[in-house]
Protein backbone atom coordinates (compact mmCIF):
# COMPACT_ATOMS: atom_id res chain seq x y z
CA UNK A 1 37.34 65.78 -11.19
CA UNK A 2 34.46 64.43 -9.29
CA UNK A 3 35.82 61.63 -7.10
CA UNK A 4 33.81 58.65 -5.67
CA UNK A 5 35.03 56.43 -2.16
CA UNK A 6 33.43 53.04 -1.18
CA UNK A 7 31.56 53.39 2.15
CA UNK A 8 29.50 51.40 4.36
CA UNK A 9 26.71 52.06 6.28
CA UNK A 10 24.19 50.83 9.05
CA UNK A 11 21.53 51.16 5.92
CA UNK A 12 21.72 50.17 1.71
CA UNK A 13 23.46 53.64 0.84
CA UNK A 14 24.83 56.98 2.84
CA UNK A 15 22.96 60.28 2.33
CA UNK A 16 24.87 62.84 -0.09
CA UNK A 17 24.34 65.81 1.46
CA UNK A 18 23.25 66.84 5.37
CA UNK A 19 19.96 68.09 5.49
CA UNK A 20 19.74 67.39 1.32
CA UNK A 21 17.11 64.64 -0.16
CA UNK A 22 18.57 61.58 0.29
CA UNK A 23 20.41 60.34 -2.66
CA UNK A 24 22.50 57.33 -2.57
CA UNK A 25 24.70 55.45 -5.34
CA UNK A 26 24.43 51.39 -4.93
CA UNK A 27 25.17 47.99 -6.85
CA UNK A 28 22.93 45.19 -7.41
CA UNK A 29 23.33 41.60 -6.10
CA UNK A 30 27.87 41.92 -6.65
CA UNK A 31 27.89 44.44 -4.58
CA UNK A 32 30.65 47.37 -5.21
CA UNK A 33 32.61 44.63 -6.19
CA UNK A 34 30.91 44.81 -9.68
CA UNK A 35 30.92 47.99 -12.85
CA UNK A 36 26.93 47.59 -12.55
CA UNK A 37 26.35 50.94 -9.96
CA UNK A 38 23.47 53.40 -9.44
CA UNK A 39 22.05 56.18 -7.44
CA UNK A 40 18.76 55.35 -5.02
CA UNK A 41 16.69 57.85 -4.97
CA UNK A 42 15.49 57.10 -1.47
CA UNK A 43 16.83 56.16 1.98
CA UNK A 44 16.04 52.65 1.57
CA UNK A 45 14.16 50.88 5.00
CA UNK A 46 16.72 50.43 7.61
CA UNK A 47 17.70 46.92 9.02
CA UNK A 48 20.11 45.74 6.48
CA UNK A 49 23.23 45.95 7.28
CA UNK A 50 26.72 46.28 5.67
CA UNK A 51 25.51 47.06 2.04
CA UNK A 52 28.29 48.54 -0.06
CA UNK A 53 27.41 51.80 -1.40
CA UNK A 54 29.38 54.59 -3.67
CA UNK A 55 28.73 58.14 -2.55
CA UNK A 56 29.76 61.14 -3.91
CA UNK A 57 31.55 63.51 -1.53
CA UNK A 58 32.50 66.42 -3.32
CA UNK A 59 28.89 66.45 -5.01
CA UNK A 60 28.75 68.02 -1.29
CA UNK A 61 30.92 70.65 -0.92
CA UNK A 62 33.66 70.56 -4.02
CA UNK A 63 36.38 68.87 -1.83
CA UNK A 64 38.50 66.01 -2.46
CA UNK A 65 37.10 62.51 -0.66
CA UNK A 66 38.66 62.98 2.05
CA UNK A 67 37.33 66.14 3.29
CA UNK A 68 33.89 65.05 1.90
CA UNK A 69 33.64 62.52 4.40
CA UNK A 70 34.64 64.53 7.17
CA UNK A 71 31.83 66.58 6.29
CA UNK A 72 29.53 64.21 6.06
CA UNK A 73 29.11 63.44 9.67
CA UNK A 74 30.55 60.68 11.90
CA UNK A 75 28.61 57.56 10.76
CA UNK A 76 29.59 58.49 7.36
CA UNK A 77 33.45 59.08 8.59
CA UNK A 78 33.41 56.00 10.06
CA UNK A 79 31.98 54.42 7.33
CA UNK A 80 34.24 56.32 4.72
CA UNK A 81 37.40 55.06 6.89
CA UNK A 82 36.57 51.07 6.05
CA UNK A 83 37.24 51.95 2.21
CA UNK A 84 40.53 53.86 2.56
CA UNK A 85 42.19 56.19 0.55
CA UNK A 86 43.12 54.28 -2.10
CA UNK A 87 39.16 53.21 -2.99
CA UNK A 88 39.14 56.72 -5.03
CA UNK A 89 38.87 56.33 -8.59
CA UNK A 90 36.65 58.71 -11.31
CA UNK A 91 32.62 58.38 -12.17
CA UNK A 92 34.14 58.08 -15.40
CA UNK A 93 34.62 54.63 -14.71
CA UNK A 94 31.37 53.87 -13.98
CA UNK A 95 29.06 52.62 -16.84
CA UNK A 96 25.96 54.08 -17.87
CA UNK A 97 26.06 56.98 -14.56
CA UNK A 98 24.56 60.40 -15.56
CA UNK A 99 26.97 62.79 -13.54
CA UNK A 100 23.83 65.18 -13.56
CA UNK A 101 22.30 62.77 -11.60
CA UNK A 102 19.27 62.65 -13.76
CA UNK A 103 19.79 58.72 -15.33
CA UNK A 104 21.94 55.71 -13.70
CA UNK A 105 20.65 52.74 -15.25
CA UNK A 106 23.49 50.59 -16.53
CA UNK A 107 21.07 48.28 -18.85
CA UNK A 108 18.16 50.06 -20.26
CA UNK A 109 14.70 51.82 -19.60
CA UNK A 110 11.55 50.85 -21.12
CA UNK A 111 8.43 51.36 -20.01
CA UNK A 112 6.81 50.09 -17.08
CA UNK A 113 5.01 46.53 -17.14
CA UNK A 114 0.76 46.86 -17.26
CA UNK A 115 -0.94 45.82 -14.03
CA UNK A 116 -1.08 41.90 -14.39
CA UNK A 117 2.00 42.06 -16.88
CA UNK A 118 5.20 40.48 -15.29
CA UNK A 119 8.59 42.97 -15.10
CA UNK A 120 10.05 43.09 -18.97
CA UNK A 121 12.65 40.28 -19.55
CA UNK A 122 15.29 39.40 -22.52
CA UNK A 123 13.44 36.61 -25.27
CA UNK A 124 15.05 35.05 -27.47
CA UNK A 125 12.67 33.77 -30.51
CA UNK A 126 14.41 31.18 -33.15
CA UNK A 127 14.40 27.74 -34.63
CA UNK A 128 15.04 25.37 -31.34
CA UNK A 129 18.65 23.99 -32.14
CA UNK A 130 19.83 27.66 -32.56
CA UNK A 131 18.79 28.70 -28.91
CA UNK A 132 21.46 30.72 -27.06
CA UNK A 133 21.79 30.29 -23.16
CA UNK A 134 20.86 33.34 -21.64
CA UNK A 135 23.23 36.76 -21.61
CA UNK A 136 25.56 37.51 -18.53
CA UNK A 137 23.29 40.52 -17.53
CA UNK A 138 20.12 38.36 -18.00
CA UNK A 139 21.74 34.71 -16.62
CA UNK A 140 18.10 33.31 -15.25
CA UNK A 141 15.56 31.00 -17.54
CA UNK A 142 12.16 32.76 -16.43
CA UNK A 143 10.18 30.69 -18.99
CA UNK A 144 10.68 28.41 -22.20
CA UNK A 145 7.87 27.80 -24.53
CA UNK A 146 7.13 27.07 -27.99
CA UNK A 147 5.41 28.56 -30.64
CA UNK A 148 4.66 27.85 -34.64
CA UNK A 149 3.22 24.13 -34.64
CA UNK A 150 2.63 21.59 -37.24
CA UNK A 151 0.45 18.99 -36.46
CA UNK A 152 1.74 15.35 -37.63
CA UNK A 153 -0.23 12.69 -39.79
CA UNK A 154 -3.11 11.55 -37.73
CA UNK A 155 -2.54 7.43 -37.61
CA UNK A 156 -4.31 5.32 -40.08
CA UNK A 157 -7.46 3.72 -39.00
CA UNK A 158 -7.98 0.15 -40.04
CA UNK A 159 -11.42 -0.70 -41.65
CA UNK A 160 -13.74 -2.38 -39.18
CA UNK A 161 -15.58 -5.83 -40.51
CA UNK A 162 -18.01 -8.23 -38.64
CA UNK A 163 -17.79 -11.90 -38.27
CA UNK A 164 -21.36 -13.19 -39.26
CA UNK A 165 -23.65 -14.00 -36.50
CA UNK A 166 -24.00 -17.29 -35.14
CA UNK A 167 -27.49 -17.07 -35.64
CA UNK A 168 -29.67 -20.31 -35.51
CA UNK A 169 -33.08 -21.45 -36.88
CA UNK A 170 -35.87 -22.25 -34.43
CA UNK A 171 -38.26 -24.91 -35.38
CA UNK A 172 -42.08 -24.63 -35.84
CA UNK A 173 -43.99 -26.36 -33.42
CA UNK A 174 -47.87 -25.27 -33.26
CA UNK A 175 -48.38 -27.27 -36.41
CA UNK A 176 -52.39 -27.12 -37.02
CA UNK A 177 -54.97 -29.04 -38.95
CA UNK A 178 -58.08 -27.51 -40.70
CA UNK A 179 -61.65 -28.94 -41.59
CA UNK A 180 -61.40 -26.83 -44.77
CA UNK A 181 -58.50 -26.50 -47.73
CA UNK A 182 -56.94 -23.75 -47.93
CA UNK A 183 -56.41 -23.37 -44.01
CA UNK A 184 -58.31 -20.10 -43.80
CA UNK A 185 -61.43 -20.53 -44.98
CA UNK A 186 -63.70 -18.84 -42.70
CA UNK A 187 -65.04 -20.76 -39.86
CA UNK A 188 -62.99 -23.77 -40.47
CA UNK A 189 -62.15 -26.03 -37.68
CA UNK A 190 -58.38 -25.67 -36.46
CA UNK A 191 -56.82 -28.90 -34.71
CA UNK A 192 -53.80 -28.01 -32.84
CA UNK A 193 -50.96 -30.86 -34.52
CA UNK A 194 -48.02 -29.32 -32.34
CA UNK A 195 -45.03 -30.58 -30.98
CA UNK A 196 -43.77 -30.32 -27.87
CA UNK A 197 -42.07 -27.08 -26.39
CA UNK A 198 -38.37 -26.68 -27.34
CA UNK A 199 -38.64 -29.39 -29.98
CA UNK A 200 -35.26 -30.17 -31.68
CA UNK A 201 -37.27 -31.71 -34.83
CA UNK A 202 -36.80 -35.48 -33.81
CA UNK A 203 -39.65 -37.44 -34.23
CA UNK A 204 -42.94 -37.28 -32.04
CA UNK A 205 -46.18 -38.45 -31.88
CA UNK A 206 -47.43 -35.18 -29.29
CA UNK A 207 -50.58 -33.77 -30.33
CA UNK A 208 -51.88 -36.75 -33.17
CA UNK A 209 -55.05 -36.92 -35.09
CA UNK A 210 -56.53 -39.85 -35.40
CA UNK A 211 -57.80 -41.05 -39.19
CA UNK A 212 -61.11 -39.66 -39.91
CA UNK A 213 -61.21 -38.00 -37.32
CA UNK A 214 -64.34 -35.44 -37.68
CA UNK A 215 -64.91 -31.74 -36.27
CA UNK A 216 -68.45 -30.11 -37.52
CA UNK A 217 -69.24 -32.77 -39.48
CA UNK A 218 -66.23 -32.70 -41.45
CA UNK A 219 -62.59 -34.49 -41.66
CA UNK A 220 -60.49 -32.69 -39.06
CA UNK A 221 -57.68 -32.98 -41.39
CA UNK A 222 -57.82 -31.83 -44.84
CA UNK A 223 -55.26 -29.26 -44.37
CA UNK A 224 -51.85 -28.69 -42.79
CA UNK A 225 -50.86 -24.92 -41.85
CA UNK A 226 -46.58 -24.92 -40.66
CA UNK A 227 -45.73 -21.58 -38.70
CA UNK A 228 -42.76 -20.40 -40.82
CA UNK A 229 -39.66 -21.00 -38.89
CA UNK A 230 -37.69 -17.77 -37.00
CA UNK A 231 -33.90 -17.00 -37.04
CA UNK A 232 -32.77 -16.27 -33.64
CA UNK A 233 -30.34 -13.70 -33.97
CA UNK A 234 -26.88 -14.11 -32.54
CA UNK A 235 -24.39 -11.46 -32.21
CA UNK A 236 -21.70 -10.48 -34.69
CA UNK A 237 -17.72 -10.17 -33.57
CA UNK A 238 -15.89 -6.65 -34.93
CA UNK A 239 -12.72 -7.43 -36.34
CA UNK A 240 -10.66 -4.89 -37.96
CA UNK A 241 -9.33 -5.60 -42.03
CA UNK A 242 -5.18 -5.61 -41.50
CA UNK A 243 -3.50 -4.19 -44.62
CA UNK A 244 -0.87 -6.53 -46.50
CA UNK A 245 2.05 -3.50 -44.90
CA UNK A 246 0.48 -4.41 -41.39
CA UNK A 247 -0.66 -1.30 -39.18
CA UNK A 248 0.93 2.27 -39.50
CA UNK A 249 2.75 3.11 -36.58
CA UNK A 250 1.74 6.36 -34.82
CA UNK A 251 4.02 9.66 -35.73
CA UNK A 252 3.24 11.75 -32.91
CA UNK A 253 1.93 15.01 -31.69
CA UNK A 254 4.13 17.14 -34.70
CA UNK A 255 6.69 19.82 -34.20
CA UNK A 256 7.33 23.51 -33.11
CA UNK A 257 9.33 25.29 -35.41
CA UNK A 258 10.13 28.06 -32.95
CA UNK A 259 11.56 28.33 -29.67
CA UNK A 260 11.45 31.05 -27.33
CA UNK A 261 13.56 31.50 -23.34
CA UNK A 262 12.93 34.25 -21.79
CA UNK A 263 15.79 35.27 -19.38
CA UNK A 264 15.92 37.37 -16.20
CA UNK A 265 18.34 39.58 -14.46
CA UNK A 266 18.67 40.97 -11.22
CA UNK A 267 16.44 44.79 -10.77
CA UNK A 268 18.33 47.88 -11.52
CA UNK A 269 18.36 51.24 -10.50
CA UNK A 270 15.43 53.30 -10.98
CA UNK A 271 15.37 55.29 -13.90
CA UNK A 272 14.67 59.41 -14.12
CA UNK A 273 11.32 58.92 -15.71
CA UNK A 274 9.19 57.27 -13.10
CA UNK A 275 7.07 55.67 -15.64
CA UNK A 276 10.11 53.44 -17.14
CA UNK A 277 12.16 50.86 -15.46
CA UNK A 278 15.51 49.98 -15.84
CA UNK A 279 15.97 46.16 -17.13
CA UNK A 280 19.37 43.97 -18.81
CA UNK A 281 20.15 45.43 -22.13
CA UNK A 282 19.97 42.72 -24.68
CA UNK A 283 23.73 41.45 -25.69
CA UNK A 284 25.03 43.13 -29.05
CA UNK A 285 27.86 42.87 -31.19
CA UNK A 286 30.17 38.97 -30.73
CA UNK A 287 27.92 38.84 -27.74
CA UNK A 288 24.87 38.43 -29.54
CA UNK A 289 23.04 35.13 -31.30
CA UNK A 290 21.71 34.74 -34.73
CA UNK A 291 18.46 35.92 -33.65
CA UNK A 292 18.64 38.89 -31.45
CA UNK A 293 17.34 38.95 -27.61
CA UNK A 294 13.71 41.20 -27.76
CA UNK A 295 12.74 43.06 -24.44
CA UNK A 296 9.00 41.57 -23.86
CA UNK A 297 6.60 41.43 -21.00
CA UNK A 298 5.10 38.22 -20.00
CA UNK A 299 1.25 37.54 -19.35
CA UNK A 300 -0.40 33.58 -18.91
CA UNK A 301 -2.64 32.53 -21.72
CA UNK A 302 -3.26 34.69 -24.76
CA UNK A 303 -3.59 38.10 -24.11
CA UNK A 304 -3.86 41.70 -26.30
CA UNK A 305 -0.81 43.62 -25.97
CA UNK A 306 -0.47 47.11 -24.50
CA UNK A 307 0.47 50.23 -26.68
CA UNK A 308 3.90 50.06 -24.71
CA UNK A 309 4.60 46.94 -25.75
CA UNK A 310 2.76 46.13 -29.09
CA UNK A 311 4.58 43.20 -30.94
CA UNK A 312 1.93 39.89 -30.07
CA UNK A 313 3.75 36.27 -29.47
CA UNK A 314 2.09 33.55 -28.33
CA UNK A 315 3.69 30.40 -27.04
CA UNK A 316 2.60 27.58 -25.42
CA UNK A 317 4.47 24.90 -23.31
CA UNK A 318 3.82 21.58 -24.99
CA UNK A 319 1.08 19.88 -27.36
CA UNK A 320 -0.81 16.89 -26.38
CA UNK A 321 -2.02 14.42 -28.75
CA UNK A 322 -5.75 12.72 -28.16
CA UNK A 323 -5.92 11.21 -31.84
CA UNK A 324 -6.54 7.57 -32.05
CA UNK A 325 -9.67 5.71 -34.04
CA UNK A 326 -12.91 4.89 -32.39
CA UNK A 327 -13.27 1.03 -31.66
CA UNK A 328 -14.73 -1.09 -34.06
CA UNK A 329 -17.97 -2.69 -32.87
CA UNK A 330 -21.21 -3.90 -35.07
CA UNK A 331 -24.79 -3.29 -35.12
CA UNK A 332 -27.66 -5.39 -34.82
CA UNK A 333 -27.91 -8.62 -37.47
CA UNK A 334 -30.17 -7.83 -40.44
CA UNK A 335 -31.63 -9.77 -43.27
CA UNK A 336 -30.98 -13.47 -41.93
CA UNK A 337 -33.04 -16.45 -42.99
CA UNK A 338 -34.02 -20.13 -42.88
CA UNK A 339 -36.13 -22.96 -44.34
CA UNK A 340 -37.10 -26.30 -43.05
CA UNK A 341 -38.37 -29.52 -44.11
CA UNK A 342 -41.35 -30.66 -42.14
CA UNK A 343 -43.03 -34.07 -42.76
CA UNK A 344 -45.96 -35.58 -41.10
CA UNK A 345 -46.60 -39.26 -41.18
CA UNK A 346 -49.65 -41.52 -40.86
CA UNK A 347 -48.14 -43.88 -37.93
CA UNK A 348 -47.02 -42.42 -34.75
CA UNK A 349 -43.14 -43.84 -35.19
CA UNK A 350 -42.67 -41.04 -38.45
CA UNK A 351 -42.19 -44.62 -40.50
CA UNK A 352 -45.62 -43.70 -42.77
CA UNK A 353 -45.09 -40.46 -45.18
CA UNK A 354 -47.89 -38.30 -45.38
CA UNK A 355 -47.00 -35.10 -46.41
CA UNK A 356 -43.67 -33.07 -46.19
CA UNK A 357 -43.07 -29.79 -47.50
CA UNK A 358 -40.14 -26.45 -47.09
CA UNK A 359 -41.11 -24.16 -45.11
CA UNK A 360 -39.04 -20.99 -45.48
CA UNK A 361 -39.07 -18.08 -42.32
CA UNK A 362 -40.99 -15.69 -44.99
CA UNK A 363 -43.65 -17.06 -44.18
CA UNK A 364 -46.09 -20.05 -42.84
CA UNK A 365 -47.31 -22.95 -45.19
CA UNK A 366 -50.37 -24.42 -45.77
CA UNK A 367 -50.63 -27.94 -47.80
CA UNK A 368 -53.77 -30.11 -48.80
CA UNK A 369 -53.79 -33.64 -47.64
CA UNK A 370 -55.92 -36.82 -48.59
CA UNK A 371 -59.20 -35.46 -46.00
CA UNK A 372 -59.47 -37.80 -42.95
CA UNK A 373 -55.22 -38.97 -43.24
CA UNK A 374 -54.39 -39.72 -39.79
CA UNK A 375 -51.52 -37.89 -38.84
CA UNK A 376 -49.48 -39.92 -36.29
CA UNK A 377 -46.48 -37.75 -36.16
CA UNK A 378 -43.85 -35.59 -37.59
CA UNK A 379 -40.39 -34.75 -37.78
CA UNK A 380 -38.59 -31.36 -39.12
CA UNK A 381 -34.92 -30.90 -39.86
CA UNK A 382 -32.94 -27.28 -41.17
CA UNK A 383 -32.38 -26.96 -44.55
CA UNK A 384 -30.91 -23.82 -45.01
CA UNK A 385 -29.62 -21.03 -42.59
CA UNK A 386 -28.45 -17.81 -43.47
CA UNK A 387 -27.45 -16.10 -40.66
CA UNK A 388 -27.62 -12.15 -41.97
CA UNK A 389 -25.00 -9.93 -41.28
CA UNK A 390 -24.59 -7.11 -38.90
CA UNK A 391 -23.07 -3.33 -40.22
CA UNK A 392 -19.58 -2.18 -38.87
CA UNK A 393 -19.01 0.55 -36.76
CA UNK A 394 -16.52 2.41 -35.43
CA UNK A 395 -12.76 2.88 -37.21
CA UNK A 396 -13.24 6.62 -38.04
CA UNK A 397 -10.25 9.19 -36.75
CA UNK A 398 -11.44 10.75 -33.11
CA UNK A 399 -9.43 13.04 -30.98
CA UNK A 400 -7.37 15.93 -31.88
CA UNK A 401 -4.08 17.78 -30.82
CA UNK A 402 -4.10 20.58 -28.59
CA UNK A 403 -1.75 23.12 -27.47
CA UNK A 404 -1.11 23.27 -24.07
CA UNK A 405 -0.12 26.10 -21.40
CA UNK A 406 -0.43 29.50 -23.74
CA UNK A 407 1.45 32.29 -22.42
CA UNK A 408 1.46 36.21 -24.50
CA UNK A 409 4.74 37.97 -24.85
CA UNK A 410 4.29 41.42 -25.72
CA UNK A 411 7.76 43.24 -27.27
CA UNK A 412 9.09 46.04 -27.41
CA UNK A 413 9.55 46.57 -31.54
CA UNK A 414 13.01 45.89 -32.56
CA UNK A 415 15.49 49.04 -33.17
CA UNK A 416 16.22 49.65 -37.03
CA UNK A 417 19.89 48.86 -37.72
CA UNK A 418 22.08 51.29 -38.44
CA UNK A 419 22.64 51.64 -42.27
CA UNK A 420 26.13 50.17 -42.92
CA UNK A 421 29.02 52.50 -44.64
CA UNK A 422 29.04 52.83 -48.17
């Protein structure tokens, strides 16, 4: 029976044989307090101290322990003597140690990680209130993501309106008088009949034409041209149009409908092939969730997956949500209008009518008068305004959802069951 004593040594493990490549049988992070042992295939670098080992002595020379360690040299001896007799017990006990030597992972080997890729890790993949915590030999979160996303409602944009524009109507002032009826008849004397600048349509007597008063041997006034009047364009509020059920509340970014946690264990022994690596075997049997743990490598944002690792999952780490609707605002007023009355009067205290006529902002007016009417003064007053209107803008859905931090794990595929008894 092939016995196996605890030793210590200056180094991580003891050599097995003198003079023999160095071979030595360790535990990670418990120590060789814990069932999870294997064989180094190296002397590891010197300068830490006290780290338990198990070494086989009669791998050396076929004797029991005892004599193995006497044999093996007076570090060893002295080493051997800290564990005592009674730390013999058989490599039976050991899990998952090849007694040829050849295999002494206690989780299992899969192939090596790609250059970039980080070491291959346990992930679980399931609906989120089904997620495990992670498995004794795997007891570190490495990463937690999501994955399979539906976006929820974008919110409900109000329509946009505009208030009309508080436009006003600006008064025509460079009233003229003509020698001639109609007012353009060529070469017909013009007599400026204007009021004064900024005129707010009270009475004046600015600019008056005396009665038979005569240009080129004619009546200056036979004729009486009115600029048409101008809407001076104000500017329009946006307002949005509320619904009777008031505004719909926002839902949110949406939901993932998978989870995924990847967990981490401490490194194992190295395996015989040099291209695998030994990693936490996922949990099986009771031990195991719903969804089964998947051995996966890990690679930031979305990658291709190596031949060694071939099943694609992409998850990401959150989803943020830029949707809202784009202001409401309006565009320049179109299509407003006015009209005025203008008068002119004989006297110069607008007591005398002469002529008075509606002028609308489509266009100027000219009206015959009795040739050689004096015209004292005038007065002009709004009739009608219509301010226009200005087009909505704005209101339409912007923004999107995006997901956030992607991150590739590439799998292993998973083992086909074993078919169940008949």
């Amino acid at each position: 029976m092939t016995m196996w004593r605890w030793a210590r040594r200056e180094k991580r493990g003891m050599v097995l044989a003198s003079g023999a490549t160095a071979v030595v049988l360790g535990a990670w992070a418990g120590g060789c307090g814990t069932t999870d042992h294997w064989l180094c295939p190296y002397d590891p670098e010197p300068g830490i101290k006290d780290y338990p080992c198990l070494v086989s002595w009669d791998a050396v020379d076929g004797g029991d322990g005892a004599d193995a360690c006497g044999d093996a040299g007076a570090d060893a001896g002295d080493a051997c003597a800290e564990g005592g007799a009674g730390a013999d017990f058989d490599s039976a006990t050991v899990p998952g140690f090849d007694p040829n030597l050849r295999e002494t992972c206690t989780g299992q080997c899969v192939p090596r990680e790609p250059l970039g890729w980080s070491e291959p890790a346990l992930v679980w993949i399931g609906p989120p209130d089904r997620a495990p915590d992670c498995p004794a030999a795997a007891p570190s979160v490495g990463y937690e993501g999501h994955a399979d996303f539906t976006a929820a409602a974008p919110p409900s944009c109000p329509a946009c309106q505009c208030d009309p524009p508080d436009a006003s109507c600006e008064l025509p002032a460079a009233w003229s008088a003509y020698a001639s009826f109609p007012c353009d008849v060529p070469g017909a004397a013009e007599t400026p009949f204007a009021a004064p600048e900024g005129w707010d349509g009270a009475c004046t007597s600015a600019s008056a034409i005396a009665a038979g008063q005569m240009c080129d041997g004619a009546p200056c006034a036979q004729s009486l041209e009115i600029p048409a009047p101008r809407v001076l364009p104000g500017s329009c509020v946006p307002r949005t149009a509320e619904s009777p059920e008031g505004p719909e509340e926002p839902e949110g970014a949406g939901s993932f409908a998978l989870f995924a946690r990847a967990c981490t264990g401490t490194a194992f022994a190295p395996c015989a092939d040099p291209g695998m690596i030994c990693t936490p075997a996922p949990p099986t049997g009771d031990a195991a969730p719903p969804e089964r743990f998947l051995t996966c490598v890990y690679h930031e944002g979305e990658q291709d997956c190596p031949a060694t690792y071939p099943d694609r999952h992409v998850f990401f780490a959150g989803a943020e949500d830029t949707r809202g609707c784009a202001p409401c605002g309006c565009g320049e007023p179109i299509g407003g209008s006015c009209s005025v009355l203008a008068s002119a009067f004989s006297d110069g205290a607008c007591s005398q009518f002469a002529v008075g006529v509606v002028v609308s902002s489509a266009a100027p007016l000219c009206t015959g008068i009795v040739p050689g009417t004096a015209l004292g003064s005038k007065s002009a007053s709004v009739v009608s305004l219509d301010p226009g209107a200005c087009a909505p803008t704005g209101g339409e859905p912007t923004g999107s959802v995006a997901l956030l931090g992607a991150a590739t794990f590439c799998c292993r595929p998973e083992p086909i069951p074993d078919p169940v008894p008949a």
